[in-house]
C-alpha atoms as a PDB file:
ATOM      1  CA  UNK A   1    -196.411  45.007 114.792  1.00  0.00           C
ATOM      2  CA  UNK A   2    -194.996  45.959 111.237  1.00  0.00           C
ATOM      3  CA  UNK A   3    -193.522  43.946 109.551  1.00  0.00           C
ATOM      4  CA  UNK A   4    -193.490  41.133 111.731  1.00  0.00           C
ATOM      5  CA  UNK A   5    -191.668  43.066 114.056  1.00  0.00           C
ATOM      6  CA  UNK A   6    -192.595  45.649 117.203  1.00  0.00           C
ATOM      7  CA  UNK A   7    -193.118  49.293 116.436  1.00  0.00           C
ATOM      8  CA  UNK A   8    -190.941  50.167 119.526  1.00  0.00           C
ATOM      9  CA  UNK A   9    -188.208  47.897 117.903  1.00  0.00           C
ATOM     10  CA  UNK A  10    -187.462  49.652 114.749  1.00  0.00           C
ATOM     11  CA  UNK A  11    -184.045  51.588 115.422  1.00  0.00           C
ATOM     12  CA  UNK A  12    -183.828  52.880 112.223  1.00  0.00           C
ATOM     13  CA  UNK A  13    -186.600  55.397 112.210  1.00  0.00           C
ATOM     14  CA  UNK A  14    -184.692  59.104 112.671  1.00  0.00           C
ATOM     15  CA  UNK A  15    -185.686  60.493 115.981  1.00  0.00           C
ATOM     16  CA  UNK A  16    -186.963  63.950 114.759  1.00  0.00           C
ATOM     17  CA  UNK A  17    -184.963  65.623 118.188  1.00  0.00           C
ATOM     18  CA  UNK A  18    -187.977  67.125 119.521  1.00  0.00           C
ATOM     19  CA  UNK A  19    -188.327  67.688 123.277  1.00  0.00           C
ATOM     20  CA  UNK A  20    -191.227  68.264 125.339  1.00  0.00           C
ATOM     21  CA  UNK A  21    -193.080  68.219 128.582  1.00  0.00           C
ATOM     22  CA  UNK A  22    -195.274  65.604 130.026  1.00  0.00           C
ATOM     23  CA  UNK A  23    -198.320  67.921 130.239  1.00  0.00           C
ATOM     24  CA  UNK A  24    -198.024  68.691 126.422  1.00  0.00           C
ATOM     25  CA  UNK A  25    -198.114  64.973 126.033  1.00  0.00           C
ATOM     26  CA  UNK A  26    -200.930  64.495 127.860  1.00  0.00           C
ATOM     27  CA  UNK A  27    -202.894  67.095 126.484  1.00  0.00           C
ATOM     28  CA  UNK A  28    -201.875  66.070 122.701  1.00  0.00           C
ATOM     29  CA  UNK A  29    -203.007  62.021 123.851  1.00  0.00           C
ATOM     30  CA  UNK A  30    -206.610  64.011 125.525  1.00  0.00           C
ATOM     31  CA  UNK A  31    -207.105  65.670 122.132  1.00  0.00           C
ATOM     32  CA  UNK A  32    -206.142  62.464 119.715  1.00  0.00           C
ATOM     33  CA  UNK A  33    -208.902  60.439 121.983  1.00  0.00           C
ATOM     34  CA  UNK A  34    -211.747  63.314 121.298  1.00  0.00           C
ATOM     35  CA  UNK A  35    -211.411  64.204 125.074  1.00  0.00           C
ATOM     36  CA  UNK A  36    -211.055  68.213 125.906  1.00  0.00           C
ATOM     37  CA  UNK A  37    -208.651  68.340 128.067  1.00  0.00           C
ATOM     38  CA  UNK A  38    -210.578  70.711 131.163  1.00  0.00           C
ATOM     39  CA  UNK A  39    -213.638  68.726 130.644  1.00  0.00           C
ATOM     40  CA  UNK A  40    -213.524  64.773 130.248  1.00  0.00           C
ATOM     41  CA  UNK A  41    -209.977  64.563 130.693  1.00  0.00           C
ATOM     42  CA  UNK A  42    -208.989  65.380 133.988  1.00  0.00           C
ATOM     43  CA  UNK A  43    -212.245  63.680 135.242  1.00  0.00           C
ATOM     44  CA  UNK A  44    -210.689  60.308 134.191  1.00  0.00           C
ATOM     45  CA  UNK A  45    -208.988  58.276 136.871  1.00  0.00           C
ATOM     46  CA  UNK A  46    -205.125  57.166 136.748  1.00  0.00           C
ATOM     47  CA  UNK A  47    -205.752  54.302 134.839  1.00  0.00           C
ATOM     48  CA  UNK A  48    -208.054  55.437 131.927  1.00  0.00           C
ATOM     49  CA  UNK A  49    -205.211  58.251 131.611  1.00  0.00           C
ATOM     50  CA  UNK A  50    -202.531  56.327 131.358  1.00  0.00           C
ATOM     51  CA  UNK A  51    -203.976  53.804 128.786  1.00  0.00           C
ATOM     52  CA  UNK A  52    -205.172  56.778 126.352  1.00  0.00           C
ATOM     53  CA  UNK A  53    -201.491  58.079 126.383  1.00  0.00           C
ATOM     54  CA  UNK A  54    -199.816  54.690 126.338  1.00  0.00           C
ATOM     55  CA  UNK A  55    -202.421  54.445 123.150  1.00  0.00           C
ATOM     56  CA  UNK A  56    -201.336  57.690 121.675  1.00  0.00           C
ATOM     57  CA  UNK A  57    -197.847  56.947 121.800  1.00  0.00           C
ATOM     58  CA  UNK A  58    -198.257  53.419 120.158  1.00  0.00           C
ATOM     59  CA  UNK A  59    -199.987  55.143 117.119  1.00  0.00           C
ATOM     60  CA  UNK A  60    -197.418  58.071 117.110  1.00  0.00           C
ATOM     61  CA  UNK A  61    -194.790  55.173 117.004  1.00  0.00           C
ATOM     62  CA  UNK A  62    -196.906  53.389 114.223  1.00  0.00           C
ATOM     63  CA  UNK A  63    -197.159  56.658 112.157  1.00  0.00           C
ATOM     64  CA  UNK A  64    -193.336  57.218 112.374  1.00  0.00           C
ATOM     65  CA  UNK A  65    -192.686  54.093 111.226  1.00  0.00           C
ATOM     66  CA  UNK A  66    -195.376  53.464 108.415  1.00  0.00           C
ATOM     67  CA  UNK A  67    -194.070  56.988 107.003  1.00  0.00           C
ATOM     68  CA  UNK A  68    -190.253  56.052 107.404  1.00  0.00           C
ATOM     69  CA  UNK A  69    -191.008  53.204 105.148  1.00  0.00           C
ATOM     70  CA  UNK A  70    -193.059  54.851 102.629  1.00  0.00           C
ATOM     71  CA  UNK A  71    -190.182  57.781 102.166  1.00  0.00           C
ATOM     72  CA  UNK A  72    -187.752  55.174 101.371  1.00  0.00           C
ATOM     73  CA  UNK A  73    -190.382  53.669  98.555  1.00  0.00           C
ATOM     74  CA  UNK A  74    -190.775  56.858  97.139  1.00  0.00           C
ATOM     75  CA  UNK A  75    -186.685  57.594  96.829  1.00  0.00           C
END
């Protein structure tokens, strides 16, 4: 929440256009958690995966919006 509202519910923020795969993803959420990706990583089960990407993109989406507000302070 921000703002009394849900991250995932701001429409506002600019979408930067960006594109890429699911495996980039899923290293970039390994390496925000501390994990290394041929080590840790890929000795987690389905689960524990999924929650430390579903936790990376929730801060990702938290970032974007926290720094879409602050820009528009700073205008």
């Amino acid at each position: 929440m921000y703002r009394g509202r849900d991250v995932f519910g701001y429409r506002q923020i600019p979408r930067s256009g960006v594109r890429y795969g699911i495996m980039l993803e899923w290293y970039l959420a390994s390496r925000w958690a501390g994990l290394d990706w041929f080590g840790n990583f890929n000795d987690l089960d389905g689960e524990d995966m999924a929650f430390i990407v579903a936790a990376y993109r929730t801060n990702m989406q938290i970032e974007a919006v926290v720094n879409y507000f602050a820009s528009k302070r700073k205008r």
